[in-house]
PDB file of N, CA and C in Angstrom:
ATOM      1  N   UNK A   1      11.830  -7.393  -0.624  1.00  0.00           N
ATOM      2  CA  UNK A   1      10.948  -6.322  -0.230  1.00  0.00           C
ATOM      3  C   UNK A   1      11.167  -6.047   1.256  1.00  0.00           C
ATOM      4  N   UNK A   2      11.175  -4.695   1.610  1.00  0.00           N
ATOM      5  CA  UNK A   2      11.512  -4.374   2.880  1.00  0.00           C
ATOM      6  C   UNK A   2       9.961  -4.308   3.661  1.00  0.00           C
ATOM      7  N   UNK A   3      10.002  -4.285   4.875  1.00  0.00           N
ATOM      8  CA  UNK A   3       9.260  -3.796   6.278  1.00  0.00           C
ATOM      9  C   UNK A   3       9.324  -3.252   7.257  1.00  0.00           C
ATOM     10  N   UNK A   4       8.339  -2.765   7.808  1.00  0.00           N
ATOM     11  CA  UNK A   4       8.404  -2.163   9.081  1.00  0.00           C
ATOM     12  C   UNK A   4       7.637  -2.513  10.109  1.00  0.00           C
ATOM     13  N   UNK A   5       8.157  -3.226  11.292  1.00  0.00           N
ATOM     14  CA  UNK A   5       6.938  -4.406  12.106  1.00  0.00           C
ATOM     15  C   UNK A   5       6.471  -3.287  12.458  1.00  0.00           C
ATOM     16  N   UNK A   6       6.174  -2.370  12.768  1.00  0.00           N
ATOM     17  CA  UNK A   6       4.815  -1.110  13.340  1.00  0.00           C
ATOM     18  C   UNK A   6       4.938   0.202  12.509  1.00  0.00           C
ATOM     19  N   UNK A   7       3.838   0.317  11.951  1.00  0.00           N
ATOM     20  CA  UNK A   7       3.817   1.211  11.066  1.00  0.00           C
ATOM     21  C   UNK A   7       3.499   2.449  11.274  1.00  0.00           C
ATOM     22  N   UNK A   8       3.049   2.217  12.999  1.00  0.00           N
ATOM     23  CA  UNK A   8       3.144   3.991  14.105  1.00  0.00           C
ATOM     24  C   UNK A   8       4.422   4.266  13.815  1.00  0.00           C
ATOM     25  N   UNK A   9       5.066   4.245  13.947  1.00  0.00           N
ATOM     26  CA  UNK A   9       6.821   4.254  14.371  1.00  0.00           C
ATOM     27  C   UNK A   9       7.407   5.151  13.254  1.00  0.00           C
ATOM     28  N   UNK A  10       6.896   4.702  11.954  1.00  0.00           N
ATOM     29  CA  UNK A  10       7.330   5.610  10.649  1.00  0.00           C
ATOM     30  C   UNK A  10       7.150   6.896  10.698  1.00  0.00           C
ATOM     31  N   UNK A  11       8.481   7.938  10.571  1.00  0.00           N
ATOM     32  CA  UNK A  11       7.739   9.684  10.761  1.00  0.00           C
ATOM     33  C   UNK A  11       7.230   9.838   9.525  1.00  0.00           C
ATOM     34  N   UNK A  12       6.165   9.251   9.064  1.00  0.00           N
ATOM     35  CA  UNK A  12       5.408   9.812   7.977  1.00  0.00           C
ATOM     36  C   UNK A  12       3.913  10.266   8.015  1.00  0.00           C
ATOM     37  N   UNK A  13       3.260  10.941   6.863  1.00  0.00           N
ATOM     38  CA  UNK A  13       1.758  11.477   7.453  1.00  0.00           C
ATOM     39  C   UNK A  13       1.224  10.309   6.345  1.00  0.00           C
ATOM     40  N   UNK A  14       0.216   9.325   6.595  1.00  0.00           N
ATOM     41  CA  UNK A  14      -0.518   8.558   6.113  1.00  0.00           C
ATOM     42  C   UNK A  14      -1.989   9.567   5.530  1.00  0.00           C
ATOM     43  N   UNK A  15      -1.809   8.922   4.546  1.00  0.00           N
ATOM     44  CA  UNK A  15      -3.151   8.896   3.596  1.00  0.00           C
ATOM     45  C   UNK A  15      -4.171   7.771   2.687  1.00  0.00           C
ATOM     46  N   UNK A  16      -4.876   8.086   2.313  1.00  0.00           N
ATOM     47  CA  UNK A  16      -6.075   7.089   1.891  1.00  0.00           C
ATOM     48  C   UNK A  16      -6.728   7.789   0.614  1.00  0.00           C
ATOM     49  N   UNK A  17      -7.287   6.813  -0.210  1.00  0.00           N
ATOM     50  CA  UNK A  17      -7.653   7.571  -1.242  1.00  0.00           C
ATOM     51  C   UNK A  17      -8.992   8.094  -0.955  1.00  0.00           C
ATOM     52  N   UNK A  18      -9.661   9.566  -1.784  1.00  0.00           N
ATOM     53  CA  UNK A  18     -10.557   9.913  -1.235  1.00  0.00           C
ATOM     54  C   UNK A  18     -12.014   9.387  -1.571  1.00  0.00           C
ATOM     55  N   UNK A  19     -11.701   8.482  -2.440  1.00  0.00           N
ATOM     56  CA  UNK A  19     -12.530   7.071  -3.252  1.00  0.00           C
ATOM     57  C   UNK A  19     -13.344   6.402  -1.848  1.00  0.00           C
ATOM     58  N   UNK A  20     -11.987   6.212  -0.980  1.00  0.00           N
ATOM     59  CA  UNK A  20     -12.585   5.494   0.343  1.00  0.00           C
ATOM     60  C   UNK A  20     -13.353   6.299   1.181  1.00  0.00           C
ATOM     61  N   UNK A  21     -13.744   7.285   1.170  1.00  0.00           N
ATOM     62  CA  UNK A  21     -14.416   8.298   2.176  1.00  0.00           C
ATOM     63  C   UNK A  21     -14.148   8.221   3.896  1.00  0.00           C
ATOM     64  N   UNK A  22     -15.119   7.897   4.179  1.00  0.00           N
ATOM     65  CA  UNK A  22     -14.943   7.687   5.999  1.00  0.00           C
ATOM     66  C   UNK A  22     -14.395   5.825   6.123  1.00  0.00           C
ATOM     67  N   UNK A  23     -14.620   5.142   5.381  1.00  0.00           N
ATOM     68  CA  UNK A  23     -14.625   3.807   5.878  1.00  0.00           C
ATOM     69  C   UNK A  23     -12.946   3.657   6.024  1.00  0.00           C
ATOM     70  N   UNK A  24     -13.042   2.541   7.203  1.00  0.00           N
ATOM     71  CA  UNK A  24     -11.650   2.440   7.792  1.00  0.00           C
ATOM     72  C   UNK A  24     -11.161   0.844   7.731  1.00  0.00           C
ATOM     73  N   UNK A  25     -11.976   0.748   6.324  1.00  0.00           N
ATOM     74  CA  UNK A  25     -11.097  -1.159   5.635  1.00  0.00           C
ATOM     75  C   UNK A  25     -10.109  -0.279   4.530  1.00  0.00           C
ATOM     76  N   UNK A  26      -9.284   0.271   4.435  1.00  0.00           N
ATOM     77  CA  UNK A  26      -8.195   0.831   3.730  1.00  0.00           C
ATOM     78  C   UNK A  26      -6.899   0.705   3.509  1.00  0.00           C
ATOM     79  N   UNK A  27      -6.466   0.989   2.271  1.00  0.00           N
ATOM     80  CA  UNK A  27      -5.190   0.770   2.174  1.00  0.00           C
ATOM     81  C   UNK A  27      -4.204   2.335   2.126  1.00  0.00           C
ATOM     82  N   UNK A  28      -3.352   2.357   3.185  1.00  0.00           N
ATOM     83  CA  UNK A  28      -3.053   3.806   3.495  1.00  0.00           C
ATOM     84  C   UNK A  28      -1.461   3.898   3.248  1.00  0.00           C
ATOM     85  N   UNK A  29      -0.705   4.927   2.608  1.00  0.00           N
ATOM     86  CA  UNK A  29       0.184   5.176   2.069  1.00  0.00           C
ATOM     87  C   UNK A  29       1.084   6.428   2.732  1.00  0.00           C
ATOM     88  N   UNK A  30       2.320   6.209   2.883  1.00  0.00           N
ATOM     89  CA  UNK A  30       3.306   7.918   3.691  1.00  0.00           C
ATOM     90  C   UNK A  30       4.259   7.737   2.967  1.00  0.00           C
ATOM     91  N   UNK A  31       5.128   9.293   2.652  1.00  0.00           N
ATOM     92  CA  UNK A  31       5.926   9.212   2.190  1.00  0.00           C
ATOM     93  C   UNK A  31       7.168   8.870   2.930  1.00  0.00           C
ATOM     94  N   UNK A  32       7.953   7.852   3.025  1.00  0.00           N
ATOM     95  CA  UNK A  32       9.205   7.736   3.971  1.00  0.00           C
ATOM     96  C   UNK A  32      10.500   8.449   3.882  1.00  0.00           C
ATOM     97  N   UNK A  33      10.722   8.881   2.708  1.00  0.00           N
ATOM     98  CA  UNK A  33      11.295   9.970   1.777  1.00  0.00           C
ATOM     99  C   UNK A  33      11.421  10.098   0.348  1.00  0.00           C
ATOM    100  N   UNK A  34      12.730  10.370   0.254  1.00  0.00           N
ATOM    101  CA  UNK A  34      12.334  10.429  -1.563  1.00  0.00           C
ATOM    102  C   UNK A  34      12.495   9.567  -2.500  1.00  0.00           C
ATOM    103  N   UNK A  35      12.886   8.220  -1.731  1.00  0.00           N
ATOM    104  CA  UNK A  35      12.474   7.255  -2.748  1.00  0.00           C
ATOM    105  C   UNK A  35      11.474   6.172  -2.394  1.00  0.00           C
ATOM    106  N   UNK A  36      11.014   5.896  -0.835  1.00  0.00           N
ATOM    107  CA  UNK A  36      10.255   5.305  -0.490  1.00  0.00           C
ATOM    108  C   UNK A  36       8.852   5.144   0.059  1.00  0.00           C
ATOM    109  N   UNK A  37       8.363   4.521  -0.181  1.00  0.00           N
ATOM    110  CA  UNK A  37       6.281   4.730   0.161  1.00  0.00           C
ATOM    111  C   UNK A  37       6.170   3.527   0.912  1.00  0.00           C
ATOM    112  N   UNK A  38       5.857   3.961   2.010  1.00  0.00           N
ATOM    113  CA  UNK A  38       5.297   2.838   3.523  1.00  0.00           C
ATOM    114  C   UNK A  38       3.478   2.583   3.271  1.00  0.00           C
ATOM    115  N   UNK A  39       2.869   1.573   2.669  1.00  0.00           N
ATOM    116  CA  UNK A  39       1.965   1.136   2.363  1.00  0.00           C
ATOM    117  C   UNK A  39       1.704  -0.034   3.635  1.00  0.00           C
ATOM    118  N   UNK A  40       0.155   0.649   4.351  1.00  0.00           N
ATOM    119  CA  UNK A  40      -0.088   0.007   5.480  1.00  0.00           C
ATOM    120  C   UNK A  40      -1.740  -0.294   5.105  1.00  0.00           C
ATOM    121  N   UNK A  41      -2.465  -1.008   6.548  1.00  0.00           N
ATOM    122  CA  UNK A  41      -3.854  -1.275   6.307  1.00  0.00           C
ATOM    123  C   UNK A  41      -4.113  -0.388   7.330  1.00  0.00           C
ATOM    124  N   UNK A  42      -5.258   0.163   7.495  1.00  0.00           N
ATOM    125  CA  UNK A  42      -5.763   1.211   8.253  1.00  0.00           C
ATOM    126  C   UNK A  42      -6.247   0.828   8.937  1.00  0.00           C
ATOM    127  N   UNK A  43      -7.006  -0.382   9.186  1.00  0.00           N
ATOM    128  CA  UNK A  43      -7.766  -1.189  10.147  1.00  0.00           C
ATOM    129  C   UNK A  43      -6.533  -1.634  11.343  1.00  0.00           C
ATOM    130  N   UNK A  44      -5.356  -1.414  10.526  1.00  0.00           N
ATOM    131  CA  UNK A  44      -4.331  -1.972  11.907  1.00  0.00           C
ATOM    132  C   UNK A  44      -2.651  -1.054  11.645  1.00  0.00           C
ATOM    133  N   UNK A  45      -3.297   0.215  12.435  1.00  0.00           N
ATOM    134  CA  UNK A  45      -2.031   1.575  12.199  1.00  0.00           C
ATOM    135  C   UNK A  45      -0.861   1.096  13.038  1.00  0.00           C
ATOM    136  N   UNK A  46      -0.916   0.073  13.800  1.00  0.00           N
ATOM    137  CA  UNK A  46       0.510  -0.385  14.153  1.00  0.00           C
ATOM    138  C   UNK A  46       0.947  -1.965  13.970  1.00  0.00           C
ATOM    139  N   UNK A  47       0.259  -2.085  12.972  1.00  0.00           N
ATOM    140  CA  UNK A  47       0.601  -3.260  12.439  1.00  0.00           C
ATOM    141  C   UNK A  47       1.857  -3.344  11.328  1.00  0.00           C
ATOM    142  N   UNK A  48       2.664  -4.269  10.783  1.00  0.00           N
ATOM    143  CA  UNK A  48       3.064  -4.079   9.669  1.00  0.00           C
ATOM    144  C   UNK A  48       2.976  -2.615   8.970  1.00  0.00           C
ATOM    145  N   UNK A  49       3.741  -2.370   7.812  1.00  0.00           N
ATOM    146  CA  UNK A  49       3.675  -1.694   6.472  1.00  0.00           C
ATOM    147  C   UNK A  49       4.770  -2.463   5.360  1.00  0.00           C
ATOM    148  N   UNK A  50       4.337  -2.154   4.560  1.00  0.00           N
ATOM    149  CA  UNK A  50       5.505  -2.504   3.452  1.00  0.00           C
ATOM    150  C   UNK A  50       6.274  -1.308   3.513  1.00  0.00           C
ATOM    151  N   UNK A  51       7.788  -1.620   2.646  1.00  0.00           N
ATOM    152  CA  UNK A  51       8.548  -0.280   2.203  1.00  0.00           C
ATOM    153  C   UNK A  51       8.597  -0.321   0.679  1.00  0.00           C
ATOM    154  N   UNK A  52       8.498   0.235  -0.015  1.00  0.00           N
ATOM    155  CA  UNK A  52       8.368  -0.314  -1.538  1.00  0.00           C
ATOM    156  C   UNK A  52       8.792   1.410  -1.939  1.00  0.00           C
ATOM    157  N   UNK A  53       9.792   0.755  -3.024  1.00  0.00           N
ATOM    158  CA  UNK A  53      10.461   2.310  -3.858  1.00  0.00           C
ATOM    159  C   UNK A  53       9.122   2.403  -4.853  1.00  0.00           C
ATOM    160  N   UNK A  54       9.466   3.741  -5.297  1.00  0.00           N
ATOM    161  CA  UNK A  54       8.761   4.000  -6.032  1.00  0.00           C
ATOM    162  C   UNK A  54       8.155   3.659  -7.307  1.00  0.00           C
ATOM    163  N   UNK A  55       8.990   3.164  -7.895  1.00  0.00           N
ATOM    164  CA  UNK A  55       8.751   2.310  -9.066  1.00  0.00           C
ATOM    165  C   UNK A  55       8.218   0.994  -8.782  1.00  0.00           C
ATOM    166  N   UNK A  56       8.333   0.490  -7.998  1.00  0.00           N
ATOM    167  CA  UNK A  56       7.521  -0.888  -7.736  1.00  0.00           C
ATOM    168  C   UNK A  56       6.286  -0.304  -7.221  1.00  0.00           C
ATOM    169  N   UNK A  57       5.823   0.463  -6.703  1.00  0.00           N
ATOM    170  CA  UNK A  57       4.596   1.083  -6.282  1.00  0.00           C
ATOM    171  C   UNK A  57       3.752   1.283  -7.647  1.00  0.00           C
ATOM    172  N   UNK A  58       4.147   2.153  -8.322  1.00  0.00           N
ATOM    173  CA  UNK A  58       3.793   2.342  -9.181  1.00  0.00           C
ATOM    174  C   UNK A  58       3.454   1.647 -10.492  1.00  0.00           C
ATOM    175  N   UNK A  59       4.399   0.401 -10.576  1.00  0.00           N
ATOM    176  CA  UNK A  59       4.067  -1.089 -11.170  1.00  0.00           C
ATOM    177  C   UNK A  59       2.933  -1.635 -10.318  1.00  0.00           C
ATOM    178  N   UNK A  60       3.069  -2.079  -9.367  1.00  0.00           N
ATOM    179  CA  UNK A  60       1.800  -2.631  -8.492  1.00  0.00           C
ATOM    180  C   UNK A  60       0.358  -1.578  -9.268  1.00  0.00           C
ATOM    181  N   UNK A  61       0.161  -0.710  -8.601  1.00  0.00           N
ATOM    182  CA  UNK A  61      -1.260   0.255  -8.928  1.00  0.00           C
ATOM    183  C   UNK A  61      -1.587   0.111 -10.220  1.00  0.00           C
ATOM    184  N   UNK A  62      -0.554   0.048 -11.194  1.00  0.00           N
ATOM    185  CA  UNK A  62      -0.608   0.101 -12.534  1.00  0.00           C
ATOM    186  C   UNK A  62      -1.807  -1.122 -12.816  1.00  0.00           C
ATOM    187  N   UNK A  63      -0.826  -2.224 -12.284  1.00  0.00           N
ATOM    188  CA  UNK A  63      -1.394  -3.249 -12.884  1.00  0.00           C
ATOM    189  C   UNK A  63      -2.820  -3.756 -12.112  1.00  0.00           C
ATOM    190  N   UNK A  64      -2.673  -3.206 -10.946  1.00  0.00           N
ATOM    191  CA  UNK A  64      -4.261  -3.253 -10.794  1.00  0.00           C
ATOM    192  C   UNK A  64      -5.709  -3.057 -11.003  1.00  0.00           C
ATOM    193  N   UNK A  65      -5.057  -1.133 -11.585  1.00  0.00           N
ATOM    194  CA  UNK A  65      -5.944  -0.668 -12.513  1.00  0.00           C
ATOM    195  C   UNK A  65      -6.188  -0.929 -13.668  1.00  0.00           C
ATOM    196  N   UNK A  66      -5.521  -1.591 -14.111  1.00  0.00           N
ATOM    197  CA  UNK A  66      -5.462  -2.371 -15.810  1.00  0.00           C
ATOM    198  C   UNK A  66      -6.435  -3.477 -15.560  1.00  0.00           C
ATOM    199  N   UNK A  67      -5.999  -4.893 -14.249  1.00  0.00           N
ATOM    200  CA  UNK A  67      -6.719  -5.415 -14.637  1.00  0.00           C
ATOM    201  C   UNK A  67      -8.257  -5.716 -13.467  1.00  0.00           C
ATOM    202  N   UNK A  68      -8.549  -4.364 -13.492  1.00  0.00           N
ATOM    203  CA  UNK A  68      -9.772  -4.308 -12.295  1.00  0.00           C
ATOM    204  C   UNK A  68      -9.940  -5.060 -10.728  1.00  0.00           C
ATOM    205  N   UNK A  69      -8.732  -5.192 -10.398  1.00  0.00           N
ATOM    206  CA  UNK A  69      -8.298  -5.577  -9.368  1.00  0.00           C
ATOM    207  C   UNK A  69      -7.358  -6.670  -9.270  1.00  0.00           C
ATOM    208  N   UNK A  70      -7.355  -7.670 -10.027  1.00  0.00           N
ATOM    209  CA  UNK A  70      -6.734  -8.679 -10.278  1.00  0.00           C
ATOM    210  C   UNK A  70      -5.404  -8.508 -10.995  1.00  0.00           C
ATOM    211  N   UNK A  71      -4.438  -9.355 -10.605  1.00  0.00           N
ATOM    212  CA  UNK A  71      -3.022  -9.226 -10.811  1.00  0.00           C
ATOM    213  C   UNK A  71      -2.854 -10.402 -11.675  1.00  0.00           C
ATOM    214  N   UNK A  72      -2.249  -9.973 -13.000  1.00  0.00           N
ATOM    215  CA  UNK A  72      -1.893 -11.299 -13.924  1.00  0.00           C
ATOM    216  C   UNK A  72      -0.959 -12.018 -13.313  1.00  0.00           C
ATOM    217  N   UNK A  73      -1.238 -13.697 -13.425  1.00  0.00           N
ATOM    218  CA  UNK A  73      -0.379 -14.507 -13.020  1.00  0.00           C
ATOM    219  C   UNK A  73      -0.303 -15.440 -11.707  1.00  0.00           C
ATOM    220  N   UNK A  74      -1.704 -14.782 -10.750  1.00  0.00           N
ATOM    221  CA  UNK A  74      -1.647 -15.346  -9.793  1.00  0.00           C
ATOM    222  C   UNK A  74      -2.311 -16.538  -9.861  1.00  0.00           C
ATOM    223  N   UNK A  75      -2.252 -17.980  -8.798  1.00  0.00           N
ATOM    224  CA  UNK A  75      -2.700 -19.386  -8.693  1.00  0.00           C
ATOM    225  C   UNK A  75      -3.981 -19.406  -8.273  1.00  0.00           C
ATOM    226  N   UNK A  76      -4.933 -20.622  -9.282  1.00  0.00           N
ATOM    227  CA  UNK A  76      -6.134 -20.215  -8.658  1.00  0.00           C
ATOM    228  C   UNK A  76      -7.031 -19.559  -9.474  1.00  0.00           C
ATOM    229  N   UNK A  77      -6.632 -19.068 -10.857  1.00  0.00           N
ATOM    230  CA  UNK A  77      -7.832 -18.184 -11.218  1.00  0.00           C
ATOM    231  C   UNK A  77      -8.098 -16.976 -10.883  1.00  0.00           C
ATOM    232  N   UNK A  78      -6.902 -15.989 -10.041  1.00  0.00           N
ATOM    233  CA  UNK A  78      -6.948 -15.017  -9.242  1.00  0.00           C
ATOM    234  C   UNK A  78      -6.902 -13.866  -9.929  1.00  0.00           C
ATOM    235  N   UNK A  79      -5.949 -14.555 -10.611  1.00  0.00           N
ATOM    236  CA  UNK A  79      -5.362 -13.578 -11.797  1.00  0.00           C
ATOM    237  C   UNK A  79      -5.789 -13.241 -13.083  1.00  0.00           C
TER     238      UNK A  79
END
C-alpha cells in the first residue's frame, strides 16, 4: 500500500461525507487521478494519507458497510 507523508501536498480537492456535517473527527477522500483515492483524517490535513486504487477502496467501504463497522478477521474480537 502506498503513501503520502503530507497530505497538503496532494493537488487534490478533499471531501467528507455529508453524514459527517460540520464535525472535524473525519475521514476525508481526493481524487489523485484516475485510478487513485488519497484517503486522509481531517483532524490532521498534513498528516499522512493513504494512496489506495480504486478497487481496494471500494473493497474496504464495502466491507464496512456490510459489517457495521467492523472488518471480518481482525484479532481481538474486532472483527
Amino acid at each position: 500500500m502506498k503513501h503520502a507523508d503530507d497530505a497538503s501536498t496532494l493537488p487534490v480537492i478533499w471531501w467528507k461525507s455529508s453524514a459527517s456535517a460540520s464535525q472535524s473527527d473525519c475521514v476525508e477522500c481526493g481524487i489523485v487521478d484516475e485510478a487513485t483515492v488519497a484517503v486522509r483524517d481531517s483532524k490532521w490535513p498534513d498528516g499522512p494519507a493513504l494512496l489506495l486504487d480504486r478497487a481496494t477502496l471500494r473493497a474496504f467501504t464495502s466491507a464496512v458497510a456490510l459489517r457495521d463497522g467492523r472488518i471480518g478477521g481482525l484479532p481481538g474480537g474486532l472483527g
